[in-house]
C-alpha atoms as a PDB file:
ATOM      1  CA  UNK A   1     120.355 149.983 100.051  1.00  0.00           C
ATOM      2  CA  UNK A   2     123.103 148.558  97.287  1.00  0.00           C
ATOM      3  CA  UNK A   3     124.954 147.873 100.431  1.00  0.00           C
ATOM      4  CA  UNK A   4     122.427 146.351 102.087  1.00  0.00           C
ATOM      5  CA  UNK A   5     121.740 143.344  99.304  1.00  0.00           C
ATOM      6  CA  UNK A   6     125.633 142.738  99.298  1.00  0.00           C
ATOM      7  CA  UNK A   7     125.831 141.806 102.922  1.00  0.00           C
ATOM      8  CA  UNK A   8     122.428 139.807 102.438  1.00  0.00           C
ATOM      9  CA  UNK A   9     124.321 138.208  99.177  1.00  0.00           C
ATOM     10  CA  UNK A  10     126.906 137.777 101.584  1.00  0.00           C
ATOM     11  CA  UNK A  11     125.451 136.307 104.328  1.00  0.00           C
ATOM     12  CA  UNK A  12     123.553 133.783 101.865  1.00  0.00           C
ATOM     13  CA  UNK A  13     126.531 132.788 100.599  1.00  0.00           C
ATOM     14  CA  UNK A  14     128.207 131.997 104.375  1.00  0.00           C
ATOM     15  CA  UNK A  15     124.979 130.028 105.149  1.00  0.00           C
ATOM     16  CA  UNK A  16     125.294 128.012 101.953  1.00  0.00           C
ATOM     17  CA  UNK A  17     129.098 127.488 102.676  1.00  0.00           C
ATOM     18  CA  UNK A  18     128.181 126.163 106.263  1.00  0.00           C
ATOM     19  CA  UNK A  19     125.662 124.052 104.860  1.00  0.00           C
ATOM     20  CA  UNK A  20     128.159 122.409 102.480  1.00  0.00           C
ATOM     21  CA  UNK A  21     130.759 121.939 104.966  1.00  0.00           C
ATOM     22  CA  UNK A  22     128.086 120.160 106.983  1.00  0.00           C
ATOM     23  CA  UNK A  23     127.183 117.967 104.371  1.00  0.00           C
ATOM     24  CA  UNK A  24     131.020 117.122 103.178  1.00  0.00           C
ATOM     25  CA  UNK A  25     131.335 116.173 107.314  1.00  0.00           C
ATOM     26  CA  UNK A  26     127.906 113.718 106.886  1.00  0.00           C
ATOM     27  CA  UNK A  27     129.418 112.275 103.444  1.00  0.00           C
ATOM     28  CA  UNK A  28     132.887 111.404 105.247  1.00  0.00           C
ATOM     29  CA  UNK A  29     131.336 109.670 108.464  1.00  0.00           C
ATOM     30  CA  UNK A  30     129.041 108.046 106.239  1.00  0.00           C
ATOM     31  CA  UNK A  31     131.888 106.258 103.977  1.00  0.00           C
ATOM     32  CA  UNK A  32     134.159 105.843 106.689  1.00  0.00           C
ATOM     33  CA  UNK A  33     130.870 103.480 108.291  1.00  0.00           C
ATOM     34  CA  UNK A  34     130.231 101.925 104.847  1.00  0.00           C
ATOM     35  CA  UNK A  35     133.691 100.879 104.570  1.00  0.00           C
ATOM     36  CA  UNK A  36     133.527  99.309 108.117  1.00  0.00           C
ATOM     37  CA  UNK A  37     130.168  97.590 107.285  1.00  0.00           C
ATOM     38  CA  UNK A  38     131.548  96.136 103.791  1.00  0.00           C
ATOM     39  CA  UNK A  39     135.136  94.850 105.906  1.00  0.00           C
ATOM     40  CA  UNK A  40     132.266  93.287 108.904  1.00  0.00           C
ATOM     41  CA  UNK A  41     130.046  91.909 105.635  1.00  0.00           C
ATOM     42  CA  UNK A  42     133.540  90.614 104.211  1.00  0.00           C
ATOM     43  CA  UNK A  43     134.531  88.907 107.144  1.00  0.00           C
ATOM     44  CA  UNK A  44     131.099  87.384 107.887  1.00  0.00           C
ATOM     45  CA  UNK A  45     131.113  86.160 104.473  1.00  0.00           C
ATOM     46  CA  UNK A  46     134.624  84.271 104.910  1.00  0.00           C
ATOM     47  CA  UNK A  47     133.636  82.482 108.013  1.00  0.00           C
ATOM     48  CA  UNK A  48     129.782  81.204 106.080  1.00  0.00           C
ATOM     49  CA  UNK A  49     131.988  79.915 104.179  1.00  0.00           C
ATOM     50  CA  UNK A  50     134.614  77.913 106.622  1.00  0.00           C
ATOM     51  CA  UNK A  51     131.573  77.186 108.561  1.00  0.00           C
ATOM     52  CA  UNK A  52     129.819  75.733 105.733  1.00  0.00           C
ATOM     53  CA  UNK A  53     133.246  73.502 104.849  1.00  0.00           C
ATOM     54  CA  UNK A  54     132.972  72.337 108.043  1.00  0.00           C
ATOM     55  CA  UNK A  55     129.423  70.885 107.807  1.00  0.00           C
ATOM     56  CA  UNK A  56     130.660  68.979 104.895  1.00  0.00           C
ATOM     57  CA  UNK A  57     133.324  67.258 106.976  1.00  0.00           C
ATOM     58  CA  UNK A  58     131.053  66.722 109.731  1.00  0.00           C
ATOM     59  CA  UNK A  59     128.566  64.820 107.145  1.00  0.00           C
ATOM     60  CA  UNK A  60     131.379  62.951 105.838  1.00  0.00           C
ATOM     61  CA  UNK A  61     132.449  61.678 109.332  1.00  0.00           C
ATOM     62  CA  UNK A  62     135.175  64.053 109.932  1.00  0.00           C
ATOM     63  CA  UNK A  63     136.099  65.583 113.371  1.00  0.00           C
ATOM     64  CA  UNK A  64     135.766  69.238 113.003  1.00  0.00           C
ATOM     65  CA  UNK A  65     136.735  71.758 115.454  1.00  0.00           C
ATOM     66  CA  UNK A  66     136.259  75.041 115.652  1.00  0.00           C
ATOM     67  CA  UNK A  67     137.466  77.488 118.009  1.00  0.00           C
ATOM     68  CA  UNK A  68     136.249  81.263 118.727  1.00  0.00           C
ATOM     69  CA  UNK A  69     138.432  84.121 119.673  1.00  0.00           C
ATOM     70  CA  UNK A  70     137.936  85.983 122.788  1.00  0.00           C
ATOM     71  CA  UNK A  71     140.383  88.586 123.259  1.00  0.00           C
ATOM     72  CA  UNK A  72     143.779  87.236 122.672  1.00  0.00           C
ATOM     73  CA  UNK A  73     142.285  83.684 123.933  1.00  0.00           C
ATOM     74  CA  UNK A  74     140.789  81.414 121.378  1.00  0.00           C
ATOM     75  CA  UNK A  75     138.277  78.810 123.006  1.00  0.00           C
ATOM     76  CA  UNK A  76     137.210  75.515 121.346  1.00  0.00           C
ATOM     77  CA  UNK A  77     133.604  75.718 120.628  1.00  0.00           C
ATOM     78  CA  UNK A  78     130.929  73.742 119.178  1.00  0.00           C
ATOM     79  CA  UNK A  79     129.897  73.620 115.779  1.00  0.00           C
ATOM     80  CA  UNK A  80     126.420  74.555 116.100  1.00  0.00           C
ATOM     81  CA  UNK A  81     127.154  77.268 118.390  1.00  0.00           C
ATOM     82  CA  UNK A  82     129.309  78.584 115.975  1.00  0.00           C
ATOM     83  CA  UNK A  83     127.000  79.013 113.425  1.00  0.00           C
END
């Protein structure tokens, strides 16, 4: 019977091991997608921002241009469709 608990202690302990594992595998995929969602929120934050000094020239009277990237290609595009 003494033998009996050990490999139950034993197998409780391989379970909770697995379960641990699992949940170090979930905690790396999750920060690996956090940091990609903070770099994407970064980046959308930088071109608010160039988009927004735009506006400002295009209420002052300025030509503004803006182009969009598309693959290696970038393409002129319009203002409002940018945004």
């Amino acid at each position: 019977m003494a033998g009996n608990l050990g490999a139950q202690a034993a197998n409780a302990v391989d379970e909770k091991i697995r379960e641990f594992r699992t949940l170090q595998e979930e905690l790396t995929t999750l920060r690996s997608d956090l940091g990609t969602l903070m770099a994407q929120r970064n980046e959308n934050e930088m071109v608010k921002q160039e988009l927004d000094v735009c506006d400002q020239e295009a209420n002052e009277g300025g030509e503004v241009v803006v182009y969009k990237q598309v693959g290696p290609v970038l393409i002129k595009n319009d203002l409002d469709e940018a945004r």
